[in-house]
Each structure stands twice: as C-alpha cells, then as structure tokens.
Protein backbone atom coordinates (compact mmCIF):
# COMPACT_ATOMS: atom_id res chain seq x y z
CA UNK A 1 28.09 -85.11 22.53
CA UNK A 2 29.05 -82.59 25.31
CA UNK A 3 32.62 -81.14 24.70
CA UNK A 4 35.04 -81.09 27.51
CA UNK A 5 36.17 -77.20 26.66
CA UNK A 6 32.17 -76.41 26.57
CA UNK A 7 31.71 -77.74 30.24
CA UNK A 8 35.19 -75.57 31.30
CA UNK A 9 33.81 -72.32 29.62
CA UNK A 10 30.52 -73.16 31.99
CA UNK A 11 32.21 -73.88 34.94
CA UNK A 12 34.84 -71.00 34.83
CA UNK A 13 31.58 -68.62 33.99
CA UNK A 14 30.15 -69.34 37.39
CA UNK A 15 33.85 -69.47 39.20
CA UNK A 16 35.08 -66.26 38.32
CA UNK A 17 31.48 -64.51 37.33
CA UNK A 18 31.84 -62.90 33.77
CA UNK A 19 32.99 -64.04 30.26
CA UNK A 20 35.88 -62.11 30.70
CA UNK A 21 36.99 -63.22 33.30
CA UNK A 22 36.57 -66.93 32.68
CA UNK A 23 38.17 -66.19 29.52
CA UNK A 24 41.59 -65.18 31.63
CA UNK A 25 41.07 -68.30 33.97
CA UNK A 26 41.30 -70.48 30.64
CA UNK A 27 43.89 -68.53 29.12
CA UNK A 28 41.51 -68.30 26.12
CA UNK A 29 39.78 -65.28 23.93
CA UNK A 30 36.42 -64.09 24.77
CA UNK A 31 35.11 -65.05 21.42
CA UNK A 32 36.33 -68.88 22.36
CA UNK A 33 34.57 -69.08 25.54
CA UNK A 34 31.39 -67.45 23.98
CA UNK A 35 31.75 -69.85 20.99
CA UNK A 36 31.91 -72.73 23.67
CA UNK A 37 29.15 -72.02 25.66
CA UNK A 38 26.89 -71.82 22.16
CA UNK A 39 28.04 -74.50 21.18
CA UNK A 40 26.95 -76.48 24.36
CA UNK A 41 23.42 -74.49 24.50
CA UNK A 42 23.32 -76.34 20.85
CA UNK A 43 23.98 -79.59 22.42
CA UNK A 44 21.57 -79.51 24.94
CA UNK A 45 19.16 -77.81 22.95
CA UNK A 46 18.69 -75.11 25.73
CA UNK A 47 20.77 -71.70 26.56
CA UNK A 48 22.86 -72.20 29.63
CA UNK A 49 24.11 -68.56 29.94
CA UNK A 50 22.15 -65.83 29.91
CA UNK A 51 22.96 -61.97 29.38
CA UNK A 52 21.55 -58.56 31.23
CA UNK A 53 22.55 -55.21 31.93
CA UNK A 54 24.05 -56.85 35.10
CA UNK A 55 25.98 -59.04 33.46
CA UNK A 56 26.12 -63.09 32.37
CA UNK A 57 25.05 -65.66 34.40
CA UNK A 58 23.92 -69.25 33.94
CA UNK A 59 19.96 -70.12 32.94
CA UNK A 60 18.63 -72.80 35.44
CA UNK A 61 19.57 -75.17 32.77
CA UNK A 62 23.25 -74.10 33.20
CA UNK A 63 22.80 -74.53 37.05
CA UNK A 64 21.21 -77.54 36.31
CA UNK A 65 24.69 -78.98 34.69
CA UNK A 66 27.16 -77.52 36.52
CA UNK A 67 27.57 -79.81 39.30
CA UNK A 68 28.00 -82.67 36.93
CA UNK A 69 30.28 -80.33 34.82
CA UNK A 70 32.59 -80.37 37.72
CA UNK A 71 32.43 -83.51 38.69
CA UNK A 72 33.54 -84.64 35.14
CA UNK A 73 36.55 -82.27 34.89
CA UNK A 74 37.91 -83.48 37.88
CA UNK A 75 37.44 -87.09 36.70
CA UNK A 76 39.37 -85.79 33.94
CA UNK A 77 42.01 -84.28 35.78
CA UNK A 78 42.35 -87.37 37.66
CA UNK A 79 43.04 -89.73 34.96
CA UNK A 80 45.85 -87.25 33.50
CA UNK A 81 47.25 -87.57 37.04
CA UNK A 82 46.86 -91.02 37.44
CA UNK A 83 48.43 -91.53 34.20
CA UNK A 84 51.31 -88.90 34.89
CA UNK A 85 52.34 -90.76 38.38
CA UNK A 86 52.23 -94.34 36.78
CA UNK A 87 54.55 -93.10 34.22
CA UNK A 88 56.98 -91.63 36.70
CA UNK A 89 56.93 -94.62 38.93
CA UNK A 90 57.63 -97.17 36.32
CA UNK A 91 60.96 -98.95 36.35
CA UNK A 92 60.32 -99.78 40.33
CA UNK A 93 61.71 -96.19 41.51
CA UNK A 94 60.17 -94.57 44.62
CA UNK A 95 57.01 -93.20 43.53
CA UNK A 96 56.58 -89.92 45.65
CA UNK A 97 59.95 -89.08 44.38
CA UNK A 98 59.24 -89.47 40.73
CA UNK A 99 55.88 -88.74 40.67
CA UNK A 100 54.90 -85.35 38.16
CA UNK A 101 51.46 -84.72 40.29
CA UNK A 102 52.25 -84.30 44.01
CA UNK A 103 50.50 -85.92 46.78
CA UNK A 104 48.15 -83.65 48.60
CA UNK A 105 47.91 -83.79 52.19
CA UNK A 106 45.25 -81.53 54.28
CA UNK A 107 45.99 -81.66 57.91
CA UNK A 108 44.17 -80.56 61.16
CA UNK A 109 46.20 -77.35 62.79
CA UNK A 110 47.18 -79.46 65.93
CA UNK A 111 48.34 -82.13 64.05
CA UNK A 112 50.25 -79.80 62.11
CA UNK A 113 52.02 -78.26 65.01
CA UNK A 114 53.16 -82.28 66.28
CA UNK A 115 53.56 -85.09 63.80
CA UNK A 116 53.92 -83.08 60.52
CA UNK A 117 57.24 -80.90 61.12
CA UNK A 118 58.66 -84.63 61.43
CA UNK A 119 56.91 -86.14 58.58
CA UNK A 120 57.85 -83.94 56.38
CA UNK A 121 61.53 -83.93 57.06
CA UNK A 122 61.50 -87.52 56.65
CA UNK A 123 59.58 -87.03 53.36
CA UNK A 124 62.04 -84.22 52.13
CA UNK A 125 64.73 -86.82 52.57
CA UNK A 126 63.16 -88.85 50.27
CA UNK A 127 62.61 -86.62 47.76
CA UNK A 128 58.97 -86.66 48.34
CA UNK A 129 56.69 -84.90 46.51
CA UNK A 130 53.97 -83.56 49.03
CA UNK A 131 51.73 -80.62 49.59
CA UNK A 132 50.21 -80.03 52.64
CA UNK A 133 47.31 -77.46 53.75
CA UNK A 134 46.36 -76.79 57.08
CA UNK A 135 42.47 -76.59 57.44
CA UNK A 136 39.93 -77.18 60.28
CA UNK A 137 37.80 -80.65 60.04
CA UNK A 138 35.33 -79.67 58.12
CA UNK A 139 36.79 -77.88 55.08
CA UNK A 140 38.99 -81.02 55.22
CA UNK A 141 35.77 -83.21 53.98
CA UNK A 142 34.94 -80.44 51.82
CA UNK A 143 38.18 -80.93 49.63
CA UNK A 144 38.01 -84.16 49.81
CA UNK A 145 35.20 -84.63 47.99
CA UNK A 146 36.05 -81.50 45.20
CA UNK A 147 39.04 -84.36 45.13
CA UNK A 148 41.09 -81.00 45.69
CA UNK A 149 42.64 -83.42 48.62
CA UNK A 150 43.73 -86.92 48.41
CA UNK A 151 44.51 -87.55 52.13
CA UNK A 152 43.40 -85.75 55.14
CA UNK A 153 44.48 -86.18 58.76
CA UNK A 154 41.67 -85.13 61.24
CA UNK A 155 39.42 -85.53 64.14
CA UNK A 156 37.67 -88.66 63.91
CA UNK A 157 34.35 -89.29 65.86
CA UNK A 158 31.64 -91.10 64.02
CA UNK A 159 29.83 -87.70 62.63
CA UNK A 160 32.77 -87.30 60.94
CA UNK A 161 33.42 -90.69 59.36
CA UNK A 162 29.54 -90.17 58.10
CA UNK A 163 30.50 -87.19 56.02
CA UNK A 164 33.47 -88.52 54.12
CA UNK A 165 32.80 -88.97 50.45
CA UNK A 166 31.87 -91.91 49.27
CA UNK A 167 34.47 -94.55 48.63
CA UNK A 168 36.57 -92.83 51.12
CA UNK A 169 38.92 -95.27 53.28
CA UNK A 170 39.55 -93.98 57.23
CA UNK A 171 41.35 -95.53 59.82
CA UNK A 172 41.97 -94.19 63.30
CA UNK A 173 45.80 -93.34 64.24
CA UNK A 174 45.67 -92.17 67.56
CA UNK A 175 43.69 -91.21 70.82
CA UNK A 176 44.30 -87.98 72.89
CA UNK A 177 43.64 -87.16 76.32
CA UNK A 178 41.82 -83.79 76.62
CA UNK A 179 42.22 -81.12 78.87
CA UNK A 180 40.20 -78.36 80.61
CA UNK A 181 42.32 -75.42 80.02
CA UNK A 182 42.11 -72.14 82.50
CA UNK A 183 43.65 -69.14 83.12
CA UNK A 184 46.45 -69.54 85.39
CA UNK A 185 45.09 -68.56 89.13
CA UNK A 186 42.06 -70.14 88.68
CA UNK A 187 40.90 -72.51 91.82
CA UNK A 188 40.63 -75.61 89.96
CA UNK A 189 44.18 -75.30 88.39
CA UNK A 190 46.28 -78.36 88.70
CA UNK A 191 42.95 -80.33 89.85
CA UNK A 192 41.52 -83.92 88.75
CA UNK A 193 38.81 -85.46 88.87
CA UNK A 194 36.76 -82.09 87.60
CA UNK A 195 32.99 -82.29 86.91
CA UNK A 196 31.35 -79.79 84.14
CA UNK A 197 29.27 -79.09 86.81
CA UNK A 198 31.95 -77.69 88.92
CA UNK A 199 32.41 -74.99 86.09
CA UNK A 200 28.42 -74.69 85.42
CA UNK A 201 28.99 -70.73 85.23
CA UNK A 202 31.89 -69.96 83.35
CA UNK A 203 32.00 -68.91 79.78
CA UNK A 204 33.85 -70.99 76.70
CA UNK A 205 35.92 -70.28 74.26
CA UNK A 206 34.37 -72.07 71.21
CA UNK A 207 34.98 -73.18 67.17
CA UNK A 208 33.07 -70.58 65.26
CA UNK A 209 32.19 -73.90 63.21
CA UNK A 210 28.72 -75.59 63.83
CA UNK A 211 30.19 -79.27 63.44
CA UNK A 212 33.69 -79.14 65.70
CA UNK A 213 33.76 -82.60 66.94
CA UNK A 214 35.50 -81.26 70.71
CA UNK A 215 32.80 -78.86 70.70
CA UNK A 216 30.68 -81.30 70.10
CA UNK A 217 31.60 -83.78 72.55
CA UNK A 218 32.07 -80.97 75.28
CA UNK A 219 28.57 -79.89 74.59
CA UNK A 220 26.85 -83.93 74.82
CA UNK A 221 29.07 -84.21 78.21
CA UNK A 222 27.61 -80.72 79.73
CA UNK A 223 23.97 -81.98 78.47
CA UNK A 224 24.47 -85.31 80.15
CA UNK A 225 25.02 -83.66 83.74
CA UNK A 226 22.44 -80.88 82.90
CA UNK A 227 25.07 -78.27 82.12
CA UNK A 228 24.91 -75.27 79.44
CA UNK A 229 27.85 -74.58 77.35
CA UNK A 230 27.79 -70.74 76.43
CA UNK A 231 30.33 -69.14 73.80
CA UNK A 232 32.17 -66.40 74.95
CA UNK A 233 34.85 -66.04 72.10
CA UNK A 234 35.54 -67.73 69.54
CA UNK A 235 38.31 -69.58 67.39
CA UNK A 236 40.05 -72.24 65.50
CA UNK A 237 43.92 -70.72 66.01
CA UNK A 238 44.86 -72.83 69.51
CA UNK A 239 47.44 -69.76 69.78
CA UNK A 240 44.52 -66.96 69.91
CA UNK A 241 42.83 -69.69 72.11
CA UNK A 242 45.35 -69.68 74.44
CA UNK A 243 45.28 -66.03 74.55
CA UNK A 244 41.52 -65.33 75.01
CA UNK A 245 42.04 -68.28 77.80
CA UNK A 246 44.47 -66.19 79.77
CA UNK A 247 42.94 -63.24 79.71
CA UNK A 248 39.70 -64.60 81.29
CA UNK A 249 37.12 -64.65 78.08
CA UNK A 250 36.51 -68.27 78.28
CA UNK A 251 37.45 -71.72 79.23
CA UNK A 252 38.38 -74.61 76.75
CA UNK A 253 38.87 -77.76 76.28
CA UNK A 254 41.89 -78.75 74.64
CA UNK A 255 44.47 -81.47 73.70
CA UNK A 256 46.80 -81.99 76.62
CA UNK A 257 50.00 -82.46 73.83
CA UNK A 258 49.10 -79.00 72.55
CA UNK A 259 49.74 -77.02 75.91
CA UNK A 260 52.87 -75.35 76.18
CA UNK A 261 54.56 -75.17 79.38
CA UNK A 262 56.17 -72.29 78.54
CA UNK A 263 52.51 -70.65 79.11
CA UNK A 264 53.04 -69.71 82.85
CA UNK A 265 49.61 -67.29 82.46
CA UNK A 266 47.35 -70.92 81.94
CA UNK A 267 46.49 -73.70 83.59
CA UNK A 268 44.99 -77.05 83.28
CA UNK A 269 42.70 -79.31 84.99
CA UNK A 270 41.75 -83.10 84.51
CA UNK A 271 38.08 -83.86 84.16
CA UNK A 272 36.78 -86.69 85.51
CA UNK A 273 35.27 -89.86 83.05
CA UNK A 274 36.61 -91.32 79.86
CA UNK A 275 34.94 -89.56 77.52
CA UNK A 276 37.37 -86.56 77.21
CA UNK A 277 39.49 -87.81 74.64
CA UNK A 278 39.70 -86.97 70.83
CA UNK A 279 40.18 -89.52 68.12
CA UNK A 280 43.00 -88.66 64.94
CA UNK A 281 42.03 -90.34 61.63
CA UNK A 282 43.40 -90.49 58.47
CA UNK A 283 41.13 -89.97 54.94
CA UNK A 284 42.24 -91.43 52.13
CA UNK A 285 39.68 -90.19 49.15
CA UNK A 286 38.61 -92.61 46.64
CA UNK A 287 40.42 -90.83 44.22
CA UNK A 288 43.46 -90.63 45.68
CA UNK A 289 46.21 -92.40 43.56
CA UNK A 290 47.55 -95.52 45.60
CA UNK A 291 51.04 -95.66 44.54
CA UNK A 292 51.35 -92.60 46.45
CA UNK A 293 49.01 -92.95 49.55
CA UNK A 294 50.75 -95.91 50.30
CA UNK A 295 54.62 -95.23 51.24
CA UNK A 296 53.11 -91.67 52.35
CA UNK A 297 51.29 -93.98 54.93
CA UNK A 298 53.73 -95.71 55.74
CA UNK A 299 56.19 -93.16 56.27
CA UNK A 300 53.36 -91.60 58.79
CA UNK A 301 52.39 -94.53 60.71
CA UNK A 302 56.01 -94.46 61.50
CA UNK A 303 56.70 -91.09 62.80
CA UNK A 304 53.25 -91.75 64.45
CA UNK A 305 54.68 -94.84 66.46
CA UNK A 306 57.81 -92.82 67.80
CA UNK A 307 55.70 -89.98 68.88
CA UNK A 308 53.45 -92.74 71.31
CA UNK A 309 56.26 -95.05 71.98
C-alpha cells in the first residue's frame, strides 16, 4: 500500500528539483527521502526516480503518479484542517475566531482596492482569522483547484464559471459599469454615447493574460462592429495602467469605481450599449470548510450592500 511520506518524498523531488533539496523542504535526511522513494519504486514495482550526471529526476512512471500524489496530500491536508476548525469551533463560539487553519481568501486587484480594506476591518474586529492574496482571474482558478484557495472573489462571465473546479459553488455579487479611459485632452473626453468605431485607430493598453474576461469582452464588442483591438502596452497593475494611459501608449477600458479623480492627466468616456459592464463573483471551492465560508460570506455580502446602497 502506497505510504503517505513515499508520495511527499516524490512530490517534493519534482518541487524543489534534487534529493537534497526535497530533503530540506521535508525537514528530513537525505538517506530518508532516498529510503522513501525505494520504498515506493517497491510498491509499484517500477523506479520512479531516476539518477544522471545531471542530476535526479522522476521516470515516466514517477510523472505518471505525481498528479495523483498531489491530489492525495492535499486531501490529506484537508481533513487535518477540517478536523482542526471543527475542534476550535465546538462549544458554539465564532468559528473564524477560533479556528487553528485560517480562511483563505484570493481576491481580484480592483476588488482589493474597494470592498476588501472594509471587509477586513470588520473581520479584524471579530477576531477573524483570514488570509487574503491578491491575484489576477486566472491564477485565482488555478489555486482554487491546488485547493491552495478556499474562496476567490473575481470577474465572473460565463468562461470563467466554466473553469472553476469541479464542485465549486459561484454566485454573482455585483455588476459594474465600464469605462473607456483616455488621456486627458483627448476629443472624446467627457463624451457618451461612444462607438468602438469612433476609436477604430487607436492603440490599447491590454492584460498580458490570454483569458482577461474585459479583454475579452472589449475584443467580441470591436469584432461585432468590425473593429481591431491592437495591444500597445501591457498590464494587470490599474496604477501602471493609468500611467501608460496618460502618457498616450494606449486606451483602456476600465471600471468606472476604479478611476480616481484625483487623476487630472485622464479622462473618461461612456460607450454606447449595455454590454460594457463587468460581472464580480464569488468562488467558494469544494473544499473549502463551511463553518468558515459561511459568516465570511456573510460578513461580505454586507459590506457589499453598503458599498451599492
């Protein structure tokens, strides 16, 4: 039967790329992780390391188990956690307080810069115990599923929805009006009612990601009135977006809360329709223990209602 310390000494082989330093990840001797990984070779009646000049890497049977390696430490870890936060929550106390494991929270920059500052001071009031991570959409699905998440607020949009991990729970929170964004002087500032066509020849500034969902939309609106969206610069940080926007690299299109009016070198413009808006979701992994997702909701659908009302 496959040991759980064989399957670590495997997967901390291919993490940090030699015995010894897999043996410093676990905290254990060389000679234990070497013993390990013979020992599950003998299992599975096949070597899963092997050793060169160049160093030691894993056979194709070893690539062969590694993805299931992972995904049954992290099953492991979650049933130590699960078991940690049911034993801090007993007696009816808050859970988030008492709770041994924290919460972990990934969270879209923008959102980061408006509803979190609030959330978490209502959370640190409680006590709370909550990490959060800032991270663009679609590293956010990526920790999800390594269940190095257990909630993620992000851009919605039904791409998105379709690469949550299985089991995953989503529901929308809000709806933003988006904005074309210009250097300040430009002739459309201040305008409504703007076509993509009317800015058929100016450059954007673009997510160097392939799956942005603004991008994504901004490109399917340009296609629809027989428009071509080129990339001129491009970035996730809305402040160097800002920046490469004043200084004439690019348009944008971004979230009208998100534009400071304390930016007296930009501009924005209205564009005409009802597609430019963005959709905010919330993740909730299947993993993700529900004695703490739940007054962590809560507490956010609640700062969420005073930011709209």
């Amino acid at each position: 039967m496959l040991d759980m310390r064989q399957l670590a000494a495997l997967v901390a082989l291919e993490s940090t790329g030699s015995i010894a330093a897999a043996a410093r990840d676990l905290a254990w001797s060389q000679p234990t992780v070497t013993h390990h990984l013979k020992g599950l070779a003998a299992t599975l009646g096949a070597p899963v390391v092997a050793s060169d000049a160049t160093g030691t890497k894993l056979t194709a049977a070893g690539r062969t188990l590694l993805p299931t390696a992972q995904t049954i430490l992290a099953l492991a870890r979650r049933a130590e956690r699960e078991v940690s936060i049911a034993r801090g929550s007993e007696g009816g106390v808050n859970p988030l307080a008492n709770t041994a494991e924290p919460l972990r929270v990934g969270v879209i920059p923008s959102v980061g810069a408006s509803v979190m500052p609030l959330l978490l001071r209502d959370l640190q009031s409680m006590d709370a115990q909550v990490t959060v991570s800032e991270a663009e959409t679609d590293r956010l699905v990526t920790l999800l599923a390594s269940m190095d998440l257990d909630i993620a607020i992000l851009l919605g949009g039904d791409r998105v929805r379709g690469m949550l991990p299985p089991g995953s729970l989503y529901r929308p929170l809000r709806r933003e009006r988006l904005v074309l964004l210009l250097p300040a002087g430009h002739p459309l500032a201040g305008s409504t009612g703007v076509s993509l066509r009317d800015v058929r020849d100016e450059k954007w500034v673009l997510s160097p990601s392939d799956i942005d969902p603004l991008d994504e939309l901004l490109r399917t609106e340009a296609m629809r009135v027989g428009v071509e969206i080129r990339g001129s610069v491009f970035s996730d940080d809305y402040a160097v977006i800002q920046s490469y926007v004043a200084a004439h690299l690019g348009l944008t299109l971004v979230p009208e809360s998100l534009v400071s009016p304390e930016r007296h070198d930009l501009a924005t413009a209205e564009l005409a329709g009802d597609g430019f808006v963005r959709e905010i979701g919330l993740a909730v992994a299947a993993h993700a223990p529900r004695q703490l997702v739940e007054p962590f909701v809560e507490r956010l659908l609640h700062i969420q209602k005073g930011l709209t009302s």
